[in-house]
N, C-alpha and C. Protein backbone atom coordinates (compact mmCIF):
# COMPACT_ATOMS: atom_id res chain seq x y z
N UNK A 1 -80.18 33.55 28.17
CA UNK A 1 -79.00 34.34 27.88
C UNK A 1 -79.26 35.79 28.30
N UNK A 2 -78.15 36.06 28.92
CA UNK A 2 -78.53 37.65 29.44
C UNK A 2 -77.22 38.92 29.80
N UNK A 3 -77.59 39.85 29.03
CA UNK A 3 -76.43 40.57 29.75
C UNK A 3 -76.45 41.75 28.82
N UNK A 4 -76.04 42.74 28.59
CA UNK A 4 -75.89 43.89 28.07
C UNK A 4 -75.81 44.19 26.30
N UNK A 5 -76.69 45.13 25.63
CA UNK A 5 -76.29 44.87 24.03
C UNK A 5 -74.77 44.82 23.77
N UNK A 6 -74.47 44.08 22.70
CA UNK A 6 -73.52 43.75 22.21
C UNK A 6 -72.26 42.91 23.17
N UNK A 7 -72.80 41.95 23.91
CA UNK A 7 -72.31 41.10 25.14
C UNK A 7 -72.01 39.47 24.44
N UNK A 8 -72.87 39.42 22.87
CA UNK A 8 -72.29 38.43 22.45
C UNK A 8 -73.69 37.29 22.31
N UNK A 9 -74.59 38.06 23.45
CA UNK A 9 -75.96 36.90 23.79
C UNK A 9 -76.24 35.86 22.63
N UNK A 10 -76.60 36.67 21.81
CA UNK A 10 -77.06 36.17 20.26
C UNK A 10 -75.87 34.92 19.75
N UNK A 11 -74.95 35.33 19.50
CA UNK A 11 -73.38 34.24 19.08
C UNK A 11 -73.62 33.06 19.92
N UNK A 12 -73.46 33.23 21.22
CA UNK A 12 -73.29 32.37 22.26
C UNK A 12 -74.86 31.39 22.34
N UNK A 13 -75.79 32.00 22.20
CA UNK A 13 -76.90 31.27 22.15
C UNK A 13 -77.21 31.03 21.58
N UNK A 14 -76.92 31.09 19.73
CA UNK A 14 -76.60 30.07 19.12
C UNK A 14 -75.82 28.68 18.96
N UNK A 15 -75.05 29.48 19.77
CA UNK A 15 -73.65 28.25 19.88
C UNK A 15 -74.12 27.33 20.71
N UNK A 16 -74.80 27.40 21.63
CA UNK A 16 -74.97 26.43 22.96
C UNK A 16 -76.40 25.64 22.46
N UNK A 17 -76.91 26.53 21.51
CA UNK A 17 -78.38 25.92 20.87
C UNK A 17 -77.83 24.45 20.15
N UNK A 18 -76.89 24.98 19.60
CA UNK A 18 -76.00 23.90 18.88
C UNK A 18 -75.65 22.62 19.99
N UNK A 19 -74.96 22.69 20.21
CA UNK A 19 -74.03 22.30 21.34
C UNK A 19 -75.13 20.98 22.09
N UNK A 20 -76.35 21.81 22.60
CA UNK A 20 -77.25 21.13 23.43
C UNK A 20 -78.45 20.69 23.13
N UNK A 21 -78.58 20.84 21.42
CA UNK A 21 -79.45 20.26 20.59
C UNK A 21 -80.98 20.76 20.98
N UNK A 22 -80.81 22.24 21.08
CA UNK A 22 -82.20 23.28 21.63
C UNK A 22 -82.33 24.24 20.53
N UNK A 23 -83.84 24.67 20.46
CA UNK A 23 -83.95 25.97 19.69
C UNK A 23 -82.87 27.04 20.30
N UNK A 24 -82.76 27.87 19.40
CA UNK A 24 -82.60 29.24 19.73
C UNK A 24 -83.45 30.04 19.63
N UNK A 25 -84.32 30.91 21.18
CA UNK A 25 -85.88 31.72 20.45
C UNK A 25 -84.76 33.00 21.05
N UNK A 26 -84.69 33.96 20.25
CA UNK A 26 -84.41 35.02 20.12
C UNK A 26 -85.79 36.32 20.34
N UNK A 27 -85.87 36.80 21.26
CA UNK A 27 -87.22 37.78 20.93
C UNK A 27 -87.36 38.57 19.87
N UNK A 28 -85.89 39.10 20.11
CA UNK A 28 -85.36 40.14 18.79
C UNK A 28 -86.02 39.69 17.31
N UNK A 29 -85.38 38.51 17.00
CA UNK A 29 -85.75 37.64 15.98
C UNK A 29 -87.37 37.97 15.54
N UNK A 30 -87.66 37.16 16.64
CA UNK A 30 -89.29 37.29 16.50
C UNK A 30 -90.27 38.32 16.15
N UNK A 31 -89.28 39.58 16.88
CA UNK A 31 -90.41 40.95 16.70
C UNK A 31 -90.04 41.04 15.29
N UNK A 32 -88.91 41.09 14.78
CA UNK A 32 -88.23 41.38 13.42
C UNK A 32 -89.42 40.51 12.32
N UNK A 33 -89.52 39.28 12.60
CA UNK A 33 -90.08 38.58 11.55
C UNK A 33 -91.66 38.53 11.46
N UNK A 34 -91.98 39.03 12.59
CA UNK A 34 -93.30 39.94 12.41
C UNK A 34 -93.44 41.09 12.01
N UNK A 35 -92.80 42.11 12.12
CA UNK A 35 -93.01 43.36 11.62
C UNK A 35 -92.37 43.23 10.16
N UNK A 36 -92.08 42.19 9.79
CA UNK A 36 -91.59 42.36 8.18
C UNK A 36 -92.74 41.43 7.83
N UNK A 37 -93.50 40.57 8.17
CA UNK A 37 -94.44 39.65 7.85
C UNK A 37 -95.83 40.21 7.27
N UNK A 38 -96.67 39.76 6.95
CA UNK A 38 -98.21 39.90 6.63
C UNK A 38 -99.02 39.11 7.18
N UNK A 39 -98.74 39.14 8.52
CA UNK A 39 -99.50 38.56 9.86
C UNK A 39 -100.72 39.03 10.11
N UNK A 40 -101.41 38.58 10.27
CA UNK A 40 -102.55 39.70 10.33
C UNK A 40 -103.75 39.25 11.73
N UNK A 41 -102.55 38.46 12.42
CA UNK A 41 -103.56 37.78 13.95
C UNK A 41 -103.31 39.31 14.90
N UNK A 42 -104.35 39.22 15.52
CA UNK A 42 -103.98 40.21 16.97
C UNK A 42 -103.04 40.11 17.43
N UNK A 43 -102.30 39.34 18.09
CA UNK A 43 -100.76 39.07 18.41
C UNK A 43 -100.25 40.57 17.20
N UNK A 44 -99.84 40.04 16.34
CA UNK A 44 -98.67 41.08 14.91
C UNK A 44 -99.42 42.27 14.93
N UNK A 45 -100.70 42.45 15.00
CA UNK A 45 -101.35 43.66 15.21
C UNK A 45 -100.13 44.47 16.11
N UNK A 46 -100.90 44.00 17.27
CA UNK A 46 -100.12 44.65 18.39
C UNK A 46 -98.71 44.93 18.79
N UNK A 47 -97.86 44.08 18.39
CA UNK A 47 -96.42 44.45 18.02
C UNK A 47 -96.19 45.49 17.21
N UNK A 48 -97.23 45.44 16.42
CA UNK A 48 -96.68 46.83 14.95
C UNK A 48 -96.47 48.16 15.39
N UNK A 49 -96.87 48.63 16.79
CA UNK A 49 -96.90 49.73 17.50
C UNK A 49 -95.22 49.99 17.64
N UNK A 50 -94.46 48.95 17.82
CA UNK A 50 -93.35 49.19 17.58
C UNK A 50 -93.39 50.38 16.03
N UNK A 51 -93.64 49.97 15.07
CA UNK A 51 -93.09 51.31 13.81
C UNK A 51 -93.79 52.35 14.56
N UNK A 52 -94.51 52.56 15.61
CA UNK A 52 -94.90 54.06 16.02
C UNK A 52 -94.40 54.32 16.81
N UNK A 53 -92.53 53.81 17.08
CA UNK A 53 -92.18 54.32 18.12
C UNK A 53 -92.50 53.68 19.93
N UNK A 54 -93.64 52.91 19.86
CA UNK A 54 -93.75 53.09 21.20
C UNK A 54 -93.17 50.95 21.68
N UNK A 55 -93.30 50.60 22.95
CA UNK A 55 -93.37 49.50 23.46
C UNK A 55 -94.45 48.68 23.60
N UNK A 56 -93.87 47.26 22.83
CA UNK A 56 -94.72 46.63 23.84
C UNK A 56 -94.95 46.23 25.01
N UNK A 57 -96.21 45.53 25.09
CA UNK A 57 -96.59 45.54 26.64
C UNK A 57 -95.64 44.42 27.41
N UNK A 58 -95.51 44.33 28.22
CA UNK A 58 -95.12 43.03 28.96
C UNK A 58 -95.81 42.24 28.57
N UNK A 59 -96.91 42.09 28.90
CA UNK A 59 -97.79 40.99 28.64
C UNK A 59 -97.58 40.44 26.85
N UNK A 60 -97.63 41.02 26.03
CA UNK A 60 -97.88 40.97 24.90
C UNK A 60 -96.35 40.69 24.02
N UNK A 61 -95.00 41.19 24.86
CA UNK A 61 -94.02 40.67 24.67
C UNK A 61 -93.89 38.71 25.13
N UNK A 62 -94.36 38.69 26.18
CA UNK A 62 -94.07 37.25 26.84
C UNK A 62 -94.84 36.74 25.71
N UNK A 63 -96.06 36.83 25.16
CA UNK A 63 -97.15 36.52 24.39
C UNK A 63 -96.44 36.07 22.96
N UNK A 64 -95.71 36.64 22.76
CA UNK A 64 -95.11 36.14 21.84
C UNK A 64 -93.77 35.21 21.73
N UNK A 65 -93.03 35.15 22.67
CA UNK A 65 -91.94 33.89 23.00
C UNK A 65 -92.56 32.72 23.46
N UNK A 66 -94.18 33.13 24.28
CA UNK A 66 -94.20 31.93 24.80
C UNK A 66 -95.17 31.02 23.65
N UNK A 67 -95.34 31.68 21.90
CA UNK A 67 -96.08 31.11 21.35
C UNK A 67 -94.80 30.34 20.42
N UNK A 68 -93.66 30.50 20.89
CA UNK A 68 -92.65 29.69 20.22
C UNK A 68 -92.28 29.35 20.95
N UNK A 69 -92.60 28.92 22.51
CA UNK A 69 -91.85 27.71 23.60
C UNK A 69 -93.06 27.10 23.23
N UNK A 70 -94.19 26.98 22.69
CA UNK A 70 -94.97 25.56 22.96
C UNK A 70 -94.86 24.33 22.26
N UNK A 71 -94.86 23.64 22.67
CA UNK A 71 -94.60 22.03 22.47
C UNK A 71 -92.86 22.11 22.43
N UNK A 72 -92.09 23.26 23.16
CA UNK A 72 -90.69 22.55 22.93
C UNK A 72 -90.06 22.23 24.95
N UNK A 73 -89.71 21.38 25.31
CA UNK A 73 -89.31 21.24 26.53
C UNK A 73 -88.28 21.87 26.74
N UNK A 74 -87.00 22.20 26.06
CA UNK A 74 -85.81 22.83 26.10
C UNK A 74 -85.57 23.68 25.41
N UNK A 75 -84.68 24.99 25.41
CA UNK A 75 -84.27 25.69 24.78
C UNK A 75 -83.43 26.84 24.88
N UNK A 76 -83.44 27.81 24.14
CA UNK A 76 -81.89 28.91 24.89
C UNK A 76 -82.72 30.34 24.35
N UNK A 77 -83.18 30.89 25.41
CA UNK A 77 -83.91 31.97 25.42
C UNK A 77 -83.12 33.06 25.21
N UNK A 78 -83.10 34.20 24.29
CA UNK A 78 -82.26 35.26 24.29
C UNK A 78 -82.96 36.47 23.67
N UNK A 79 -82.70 37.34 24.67
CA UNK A 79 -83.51 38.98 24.68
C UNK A 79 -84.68 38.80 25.66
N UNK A 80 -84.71 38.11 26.19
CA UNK A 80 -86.28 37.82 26.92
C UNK A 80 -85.91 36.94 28.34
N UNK A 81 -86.19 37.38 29.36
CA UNK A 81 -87.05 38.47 29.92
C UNK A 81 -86.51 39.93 29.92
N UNK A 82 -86.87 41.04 29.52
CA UNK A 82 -86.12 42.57 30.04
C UNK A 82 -85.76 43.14 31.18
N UNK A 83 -87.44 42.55 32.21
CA UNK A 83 -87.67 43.22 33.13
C UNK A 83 -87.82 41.94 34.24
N UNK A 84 -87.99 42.49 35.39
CA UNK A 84 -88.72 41.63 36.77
C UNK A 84 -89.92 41.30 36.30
N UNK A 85 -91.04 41.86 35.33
CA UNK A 85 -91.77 41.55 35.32
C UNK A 85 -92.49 40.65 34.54
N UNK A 86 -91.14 40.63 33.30
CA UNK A 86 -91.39 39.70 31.98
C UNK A 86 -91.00 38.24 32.80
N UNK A 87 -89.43 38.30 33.47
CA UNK A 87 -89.16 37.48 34.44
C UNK A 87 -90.31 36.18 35.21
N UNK A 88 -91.42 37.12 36.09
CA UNK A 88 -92.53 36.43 36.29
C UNK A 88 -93.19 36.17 36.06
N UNK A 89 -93.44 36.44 34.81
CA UNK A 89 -94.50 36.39 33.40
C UNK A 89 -94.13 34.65 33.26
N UNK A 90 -92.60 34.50 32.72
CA UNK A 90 -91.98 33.12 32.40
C UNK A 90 -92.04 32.32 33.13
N UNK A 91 -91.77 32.74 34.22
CA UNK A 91 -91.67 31.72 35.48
C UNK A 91 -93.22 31.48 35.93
N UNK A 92 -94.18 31.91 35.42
CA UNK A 92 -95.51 31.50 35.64
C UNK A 92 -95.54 30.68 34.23
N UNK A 93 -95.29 31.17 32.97
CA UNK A 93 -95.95 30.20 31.84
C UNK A 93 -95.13 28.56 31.98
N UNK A 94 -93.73 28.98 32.24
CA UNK A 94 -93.27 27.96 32.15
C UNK A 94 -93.74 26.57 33.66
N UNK A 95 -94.15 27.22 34.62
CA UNK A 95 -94.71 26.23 35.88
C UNK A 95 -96.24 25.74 35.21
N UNK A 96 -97.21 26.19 34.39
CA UNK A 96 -98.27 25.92 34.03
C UNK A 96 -98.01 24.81 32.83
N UNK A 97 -96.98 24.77 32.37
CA UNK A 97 -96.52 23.73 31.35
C UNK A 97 -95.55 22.36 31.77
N UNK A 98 -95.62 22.58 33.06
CA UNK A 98 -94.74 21.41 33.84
C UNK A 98 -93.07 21.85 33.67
N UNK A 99 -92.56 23.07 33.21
CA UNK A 99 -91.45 23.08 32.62
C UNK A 99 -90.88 24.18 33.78
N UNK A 100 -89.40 24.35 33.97
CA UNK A 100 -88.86 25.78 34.44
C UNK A 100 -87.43 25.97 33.95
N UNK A 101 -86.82 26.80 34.33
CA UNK A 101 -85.64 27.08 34.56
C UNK A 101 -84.48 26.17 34.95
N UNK A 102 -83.61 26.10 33.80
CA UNK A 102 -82.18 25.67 34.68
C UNK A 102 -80.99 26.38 34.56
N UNK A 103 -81.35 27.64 34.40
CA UNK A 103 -79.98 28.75 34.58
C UNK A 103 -80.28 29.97 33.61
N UNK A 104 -79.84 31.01 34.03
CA UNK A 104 -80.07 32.30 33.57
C UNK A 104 -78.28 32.48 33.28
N UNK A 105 -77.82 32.68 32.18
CA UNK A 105 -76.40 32.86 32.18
C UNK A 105 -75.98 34.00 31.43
N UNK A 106 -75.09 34.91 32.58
CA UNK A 106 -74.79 36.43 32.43
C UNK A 106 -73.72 36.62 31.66
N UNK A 107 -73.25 37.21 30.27
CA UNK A 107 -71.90 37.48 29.92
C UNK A 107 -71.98 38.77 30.81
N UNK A 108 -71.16 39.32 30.92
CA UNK A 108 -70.52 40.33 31.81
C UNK A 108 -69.33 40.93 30.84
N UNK A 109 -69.73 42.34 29.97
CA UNK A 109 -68.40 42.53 29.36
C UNK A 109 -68.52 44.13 29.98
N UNK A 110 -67.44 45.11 30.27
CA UNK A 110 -67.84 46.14 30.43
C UNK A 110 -67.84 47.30 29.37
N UNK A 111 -68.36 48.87 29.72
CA UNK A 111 -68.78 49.67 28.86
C UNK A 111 -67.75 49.85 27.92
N UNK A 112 -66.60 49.68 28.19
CA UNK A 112 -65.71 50.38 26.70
C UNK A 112 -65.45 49.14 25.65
N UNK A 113 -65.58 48.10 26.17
CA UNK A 113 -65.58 46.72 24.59
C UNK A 113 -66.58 46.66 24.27
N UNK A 114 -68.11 46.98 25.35
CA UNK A 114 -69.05 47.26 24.49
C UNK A 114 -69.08 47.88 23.18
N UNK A 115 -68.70 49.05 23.57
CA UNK A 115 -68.67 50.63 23.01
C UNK A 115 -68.17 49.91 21.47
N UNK A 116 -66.79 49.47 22.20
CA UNK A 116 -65.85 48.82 20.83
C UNK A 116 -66.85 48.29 19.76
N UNK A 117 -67.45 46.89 20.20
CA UNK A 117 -68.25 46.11 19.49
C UNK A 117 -69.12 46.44 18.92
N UNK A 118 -70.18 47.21 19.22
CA UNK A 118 -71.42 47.90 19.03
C UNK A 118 -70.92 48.98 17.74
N UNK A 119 -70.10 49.50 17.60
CA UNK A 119 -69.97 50.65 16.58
C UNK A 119 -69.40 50.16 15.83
N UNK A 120 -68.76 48.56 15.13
CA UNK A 120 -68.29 48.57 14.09
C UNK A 120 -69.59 47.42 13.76
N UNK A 121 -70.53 47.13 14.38
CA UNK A 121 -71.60 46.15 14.06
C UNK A 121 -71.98 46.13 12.55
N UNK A 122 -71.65 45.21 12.21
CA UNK A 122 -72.61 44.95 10.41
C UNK A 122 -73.86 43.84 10.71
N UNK A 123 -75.18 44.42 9.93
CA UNK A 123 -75.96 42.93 10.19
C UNK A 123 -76.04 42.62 8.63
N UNK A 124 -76.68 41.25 8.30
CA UNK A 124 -77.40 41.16 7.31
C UNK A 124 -78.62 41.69 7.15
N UNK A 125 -79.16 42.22 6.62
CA UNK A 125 -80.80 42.76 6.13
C UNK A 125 -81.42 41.32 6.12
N UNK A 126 -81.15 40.29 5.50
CA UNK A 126 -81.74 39.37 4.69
C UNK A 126 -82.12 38.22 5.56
N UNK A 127 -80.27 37.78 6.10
CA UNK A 127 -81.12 36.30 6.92
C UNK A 127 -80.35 36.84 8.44
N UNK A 128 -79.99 38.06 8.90
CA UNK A 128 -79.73 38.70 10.16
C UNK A 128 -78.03 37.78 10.87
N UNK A 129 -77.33 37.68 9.94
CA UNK A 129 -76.05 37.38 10.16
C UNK A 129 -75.26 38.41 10.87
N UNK A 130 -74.30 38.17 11.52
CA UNK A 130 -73.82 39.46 12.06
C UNK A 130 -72.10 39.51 11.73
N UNK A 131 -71.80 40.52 11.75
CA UNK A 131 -70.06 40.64 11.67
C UNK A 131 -69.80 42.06 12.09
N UNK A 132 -68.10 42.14 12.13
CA UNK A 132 -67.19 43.50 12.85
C UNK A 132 -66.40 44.26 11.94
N UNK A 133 -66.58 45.43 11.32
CA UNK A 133 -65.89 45.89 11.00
C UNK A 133 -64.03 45.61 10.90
N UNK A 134 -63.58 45.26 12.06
CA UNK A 134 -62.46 44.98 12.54
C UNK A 134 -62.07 43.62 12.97
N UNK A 135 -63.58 43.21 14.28
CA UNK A 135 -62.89 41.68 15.20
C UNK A 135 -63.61 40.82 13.68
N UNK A 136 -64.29 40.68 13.17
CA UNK A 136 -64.82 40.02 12.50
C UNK A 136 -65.57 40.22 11.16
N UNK A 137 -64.59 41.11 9.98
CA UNK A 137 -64.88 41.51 8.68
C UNK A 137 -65.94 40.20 8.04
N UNK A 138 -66.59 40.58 6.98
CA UNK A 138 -66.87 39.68 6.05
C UNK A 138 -65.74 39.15 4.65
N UNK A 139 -66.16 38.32 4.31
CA UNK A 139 -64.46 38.19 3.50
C UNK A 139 -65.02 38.91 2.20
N UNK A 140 -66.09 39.40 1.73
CA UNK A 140 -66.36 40.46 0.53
C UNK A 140 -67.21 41.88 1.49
N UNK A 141 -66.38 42.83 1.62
CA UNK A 141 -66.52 43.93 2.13
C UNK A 141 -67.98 44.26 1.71
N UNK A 142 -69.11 44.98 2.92
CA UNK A 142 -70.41 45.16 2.96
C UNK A 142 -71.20 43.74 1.99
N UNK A 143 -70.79 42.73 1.84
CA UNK A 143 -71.68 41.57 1.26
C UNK A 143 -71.67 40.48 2.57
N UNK A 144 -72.50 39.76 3.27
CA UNK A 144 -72.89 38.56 3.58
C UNK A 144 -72.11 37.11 3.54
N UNK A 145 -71.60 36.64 4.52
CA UNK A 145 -71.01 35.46 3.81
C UNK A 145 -72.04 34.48 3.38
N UNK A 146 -73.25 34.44 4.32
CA UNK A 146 -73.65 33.28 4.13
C UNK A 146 -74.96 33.16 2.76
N UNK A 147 -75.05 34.78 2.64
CA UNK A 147 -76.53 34.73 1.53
C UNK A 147 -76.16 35.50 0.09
N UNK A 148 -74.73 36.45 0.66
CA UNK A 148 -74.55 37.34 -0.03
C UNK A 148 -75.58 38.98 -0.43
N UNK A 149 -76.41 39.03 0.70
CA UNK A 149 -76.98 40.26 0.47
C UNK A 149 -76.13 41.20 1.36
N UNK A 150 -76.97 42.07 1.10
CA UNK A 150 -75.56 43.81 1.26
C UNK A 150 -75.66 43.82 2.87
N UNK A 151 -74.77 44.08 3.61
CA UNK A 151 -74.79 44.43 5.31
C UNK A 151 -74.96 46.08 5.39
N UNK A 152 -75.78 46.41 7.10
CA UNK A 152 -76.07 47.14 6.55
C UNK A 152 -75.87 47.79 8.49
N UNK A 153 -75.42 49.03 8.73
CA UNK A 153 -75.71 49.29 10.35
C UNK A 153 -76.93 49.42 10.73
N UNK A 154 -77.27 48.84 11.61
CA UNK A 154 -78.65 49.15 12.16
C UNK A 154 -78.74 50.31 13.20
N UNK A 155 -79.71 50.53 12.81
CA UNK A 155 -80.08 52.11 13.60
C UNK A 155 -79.48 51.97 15.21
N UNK A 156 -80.10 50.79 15.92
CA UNK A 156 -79.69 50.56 17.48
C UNK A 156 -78.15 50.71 17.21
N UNK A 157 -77.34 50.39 16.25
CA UNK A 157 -75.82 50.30 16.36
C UNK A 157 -75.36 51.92 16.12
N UNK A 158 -76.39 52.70 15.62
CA UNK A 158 -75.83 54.04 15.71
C UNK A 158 -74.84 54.42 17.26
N UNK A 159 -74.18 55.42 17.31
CA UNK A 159 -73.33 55.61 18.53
C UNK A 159 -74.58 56.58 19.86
N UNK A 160 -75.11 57.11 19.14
CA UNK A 160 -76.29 57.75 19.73
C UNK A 160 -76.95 57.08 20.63
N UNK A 161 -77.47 55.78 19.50
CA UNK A 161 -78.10 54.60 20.48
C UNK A 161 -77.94 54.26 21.34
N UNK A 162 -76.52 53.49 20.66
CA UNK A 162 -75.96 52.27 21.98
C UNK A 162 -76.01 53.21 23.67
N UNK A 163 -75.41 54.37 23.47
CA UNK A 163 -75.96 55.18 24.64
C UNK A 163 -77.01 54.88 25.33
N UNK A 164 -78.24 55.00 24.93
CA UNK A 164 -79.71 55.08 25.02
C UNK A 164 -79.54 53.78 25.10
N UNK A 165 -79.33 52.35 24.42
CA UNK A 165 -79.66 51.39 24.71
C UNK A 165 -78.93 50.86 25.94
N UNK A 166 -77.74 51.09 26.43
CA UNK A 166 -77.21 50.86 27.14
C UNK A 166 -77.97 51.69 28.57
N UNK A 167 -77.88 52.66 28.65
CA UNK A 167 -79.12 53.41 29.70
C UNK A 167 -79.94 52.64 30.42
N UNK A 168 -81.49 52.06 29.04
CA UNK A 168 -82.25 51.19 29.34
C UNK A 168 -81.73 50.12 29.79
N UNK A 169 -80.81 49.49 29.46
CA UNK A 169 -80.49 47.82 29.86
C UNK A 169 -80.34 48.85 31.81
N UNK A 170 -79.18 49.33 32.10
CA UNK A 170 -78.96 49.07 33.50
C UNK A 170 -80.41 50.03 34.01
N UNK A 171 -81.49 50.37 33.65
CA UNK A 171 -82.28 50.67 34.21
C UNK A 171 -83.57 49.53 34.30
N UNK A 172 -83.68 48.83 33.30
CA UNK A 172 -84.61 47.96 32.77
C UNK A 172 -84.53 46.20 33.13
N UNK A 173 -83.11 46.31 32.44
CA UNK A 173 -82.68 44.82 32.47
C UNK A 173 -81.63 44.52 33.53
N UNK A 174 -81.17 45.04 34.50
CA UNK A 174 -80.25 44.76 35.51
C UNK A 174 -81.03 44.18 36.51
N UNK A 175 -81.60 44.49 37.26
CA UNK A 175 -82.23 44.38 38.05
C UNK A 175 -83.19 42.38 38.19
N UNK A 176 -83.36 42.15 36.45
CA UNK A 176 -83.37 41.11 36.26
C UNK A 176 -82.34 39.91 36.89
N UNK A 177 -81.12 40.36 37.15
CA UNK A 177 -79.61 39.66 37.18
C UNK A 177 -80.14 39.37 39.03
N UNK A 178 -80.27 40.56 39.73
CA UNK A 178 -80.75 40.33 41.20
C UNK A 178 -82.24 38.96 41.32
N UNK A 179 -82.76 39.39 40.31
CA UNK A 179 -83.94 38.40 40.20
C UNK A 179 -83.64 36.62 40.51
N UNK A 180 -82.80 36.61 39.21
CA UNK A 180 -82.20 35.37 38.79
C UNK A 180 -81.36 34.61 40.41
N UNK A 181 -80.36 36.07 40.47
CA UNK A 181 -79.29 35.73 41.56
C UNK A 181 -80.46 35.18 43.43
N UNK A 182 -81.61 35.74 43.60
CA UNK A 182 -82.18 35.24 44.34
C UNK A 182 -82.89 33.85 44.26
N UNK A 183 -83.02 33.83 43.15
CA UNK A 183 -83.54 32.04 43.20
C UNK A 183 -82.52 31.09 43.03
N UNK A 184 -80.92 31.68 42.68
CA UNK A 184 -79.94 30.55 42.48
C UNK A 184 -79.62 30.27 41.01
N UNK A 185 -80.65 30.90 40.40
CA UNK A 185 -80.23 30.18 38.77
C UNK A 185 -78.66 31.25 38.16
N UNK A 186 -78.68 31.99 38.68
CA UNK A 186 -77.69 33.37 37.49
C UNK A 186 -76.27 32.48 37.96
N UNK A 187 -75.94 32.75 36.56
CA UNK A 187 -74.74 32.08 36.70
C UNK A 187 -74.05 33.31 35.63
N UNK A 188 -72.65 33.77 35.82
CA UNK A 188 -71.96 34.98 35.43
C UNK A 188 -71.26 34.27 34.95
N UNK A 189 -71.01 34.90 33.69
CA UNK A 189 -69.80 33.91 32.35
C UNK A 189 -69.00 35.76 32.49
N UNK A 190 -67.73 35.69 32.10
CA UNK A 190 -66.79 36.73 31.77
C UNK A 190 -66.56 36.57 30.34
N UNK A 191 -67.51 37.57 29.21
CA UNK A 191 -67.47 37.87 28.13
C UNK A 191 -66.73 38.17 27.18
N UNK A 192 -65.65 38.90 27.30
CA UNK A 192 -64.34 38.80 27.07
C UNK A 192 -63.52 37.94 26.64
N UNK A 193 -62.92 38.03 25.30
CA UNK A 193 -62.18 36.98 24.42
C UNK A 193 -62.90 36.76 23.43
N UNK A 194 -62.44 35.62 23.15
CA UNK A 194 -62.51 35.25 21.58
C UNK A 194 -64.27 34.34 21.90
N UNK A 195 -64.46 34.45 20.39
CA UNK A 195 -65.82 33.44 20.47
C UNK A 195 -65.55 32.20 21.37
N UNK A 196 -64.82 31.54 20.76
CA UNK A 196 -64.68 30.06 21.34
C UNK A 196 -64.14 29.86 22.59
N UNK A 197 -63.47 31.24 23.39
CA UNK A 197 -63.37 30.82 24.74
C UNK A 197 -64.26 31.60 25.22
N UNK A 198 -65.31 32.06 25.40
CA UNK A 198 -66.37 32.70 25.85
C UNK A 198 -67.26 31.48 25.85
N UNK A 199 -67.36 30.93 24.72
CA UNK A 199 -68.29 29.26 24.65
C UNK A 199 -67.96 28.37 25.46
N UNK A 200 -66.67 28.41 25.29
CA UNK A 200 -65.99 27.32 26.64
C UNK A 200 -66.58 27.35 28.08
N UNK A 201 -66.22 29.18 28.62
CA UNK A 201 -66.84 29.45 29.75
C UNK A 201 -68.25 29.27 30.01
N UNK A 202 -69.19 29.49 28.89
CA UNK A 202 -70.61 28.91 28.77
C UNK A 202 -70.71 27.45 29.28
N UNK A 203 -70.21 26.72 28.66
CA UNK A 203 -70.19 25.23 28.32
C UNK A 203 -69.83 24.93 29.39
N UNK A 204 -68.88 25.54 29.85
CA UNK A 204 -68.17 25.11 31.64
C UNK A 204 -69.81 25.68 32.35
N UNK A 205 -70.45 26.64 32.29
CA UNK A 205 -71.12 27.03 33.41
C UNK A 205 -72.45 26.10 33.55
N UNK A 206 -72.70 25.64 32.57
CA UNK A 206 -74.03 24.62 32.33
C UNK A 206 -74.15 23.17 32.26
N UNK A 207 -72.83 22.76 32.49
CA UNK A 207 -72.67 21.81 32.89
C UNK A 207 -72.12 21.21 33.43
C-alpha cells in the first residue's frame, strides 16, 4: 500500500487484508508497539532513538517488518518501503525467502483533501482506531467506538506537520512510485470517495 499521509493506506489495507485473507503489517503499527513495549532485544533498543527525535536506519527499519513477514507467504504491507532503498532492502529479503511482489498499489488523492482529512484526524490512544471530525465522527464525541477510550490528535496530525510530513513523502517516498512503475508492479487506484468505492477500485486493481 502506498501513497501519501492521510491517502486512506491504513483503511484500505485493512480492508483488502480482509477481503484476501492476509495480515495487515503496518510499520507504523509496529514502531508504535515497540516504543510503548518493554522490549528489551537490540532490534527495540534501536528503534527507541525515535523518542530522541532522530530516524531509523534503513536497514533497521526493514529489520523490523521483515521480523513480522516470517513464516507468512502473503500479506498487505503498509508504510513500508519509504525509500528506493527500503524498496531493495524487500525485494532482496523477500527473493531469499522464495517469495516477491505482486503489486505495489498507489491511492493518489491530491494536496487539498489531504489537507481536509489530515486536520480533522481522531486516533484511538488505546487500540489505534481512527475517525473524522466531520467525514467520519465517532457516535460518542472524543470516545472510541470500538474500546471506548478517549481519541486523541496526534502530533503528525498537527497542521504544522502534515506540512513537514507531506514535504518528506514527495521527497522521500515518491520516487518509490518510479521504482515500482519500472518493474511493472505500481498499479494507481484514484483515492477519492467514499471508503467502499475506493475498496472497489482496490479490489478491481488486484484482481
Amino acid at each position: 500500500m502506498m501513497g501519501p499521509p492521510g491517502s486512506g493506506k491504513g483503511t484500505q489495507g485493512v480492508k483488502l487484508a480482509e477481503r484476501f485473507d492476509n495480515p495487515h503489517v503496518s510499520s507504523g503499527d509496529i514502531l508504535r508497539r515497540i516504543l510503548a513495549s518493554n522490549e528489551n532485544s537490540e532490534l527495540a533498543n534501536a528503534v527507541r532513538i525515535i523518542e530522541e527525535g532522530k530516524m531509523v536506519t534503513d536497514e533497521i527499519a526493514g529489520a523490523i517488518v521483515f521480523r513480522e513477514l516470517e513464516n507468512v507467504t502473503g500479506f498487505i504491507l503498509d508504510g513500508y518501503p519509504r525509500n528506493v532503498r527500503q524498496a531493495e532492502l524487500l525485494d532482496i529479503y523477500l527473493k531469499a525467502q522464495g517469495n516477491r511482489l505482486d503489486a505495489a498499489l498507489y491511492l493518489a488523492v491530491d494536496k487539498e483533501e489531504l489537507m481536509r482529512r489530515l486536520t480533522g484526524r481522531l486516533t484511538c490512544e488505546n487500540c489505534g482506531e481512527t475517525y473524522h471530525l466531520s467525514l467520519e465522527p465517532p457516535r460518542r464525541a472524543g470516545y472510541c467506538n470500538n474500546c471506548g477510550s478517549p481519541l486523541i490528535v496526534r502530533e503528525d496530525d498537527q497542521p504544522d506537520r502534515i506540512t513537514v510530513r507531506l514535504r518528506l513523502y514527495l521527497e522521500r517516498t515518491r520516487p518509490v512510485l518510479d521504482y515500482y512503475q519500472a518493474s511493472g508492479l505500481l498499479r494507481k487506484v484514484d483515492g477519492i470517495g467514499s471508503q467502499e468505492q475506493v475498496f472497489a477500485r482496490c479490489e478491481a486493481a488486484l484482481v
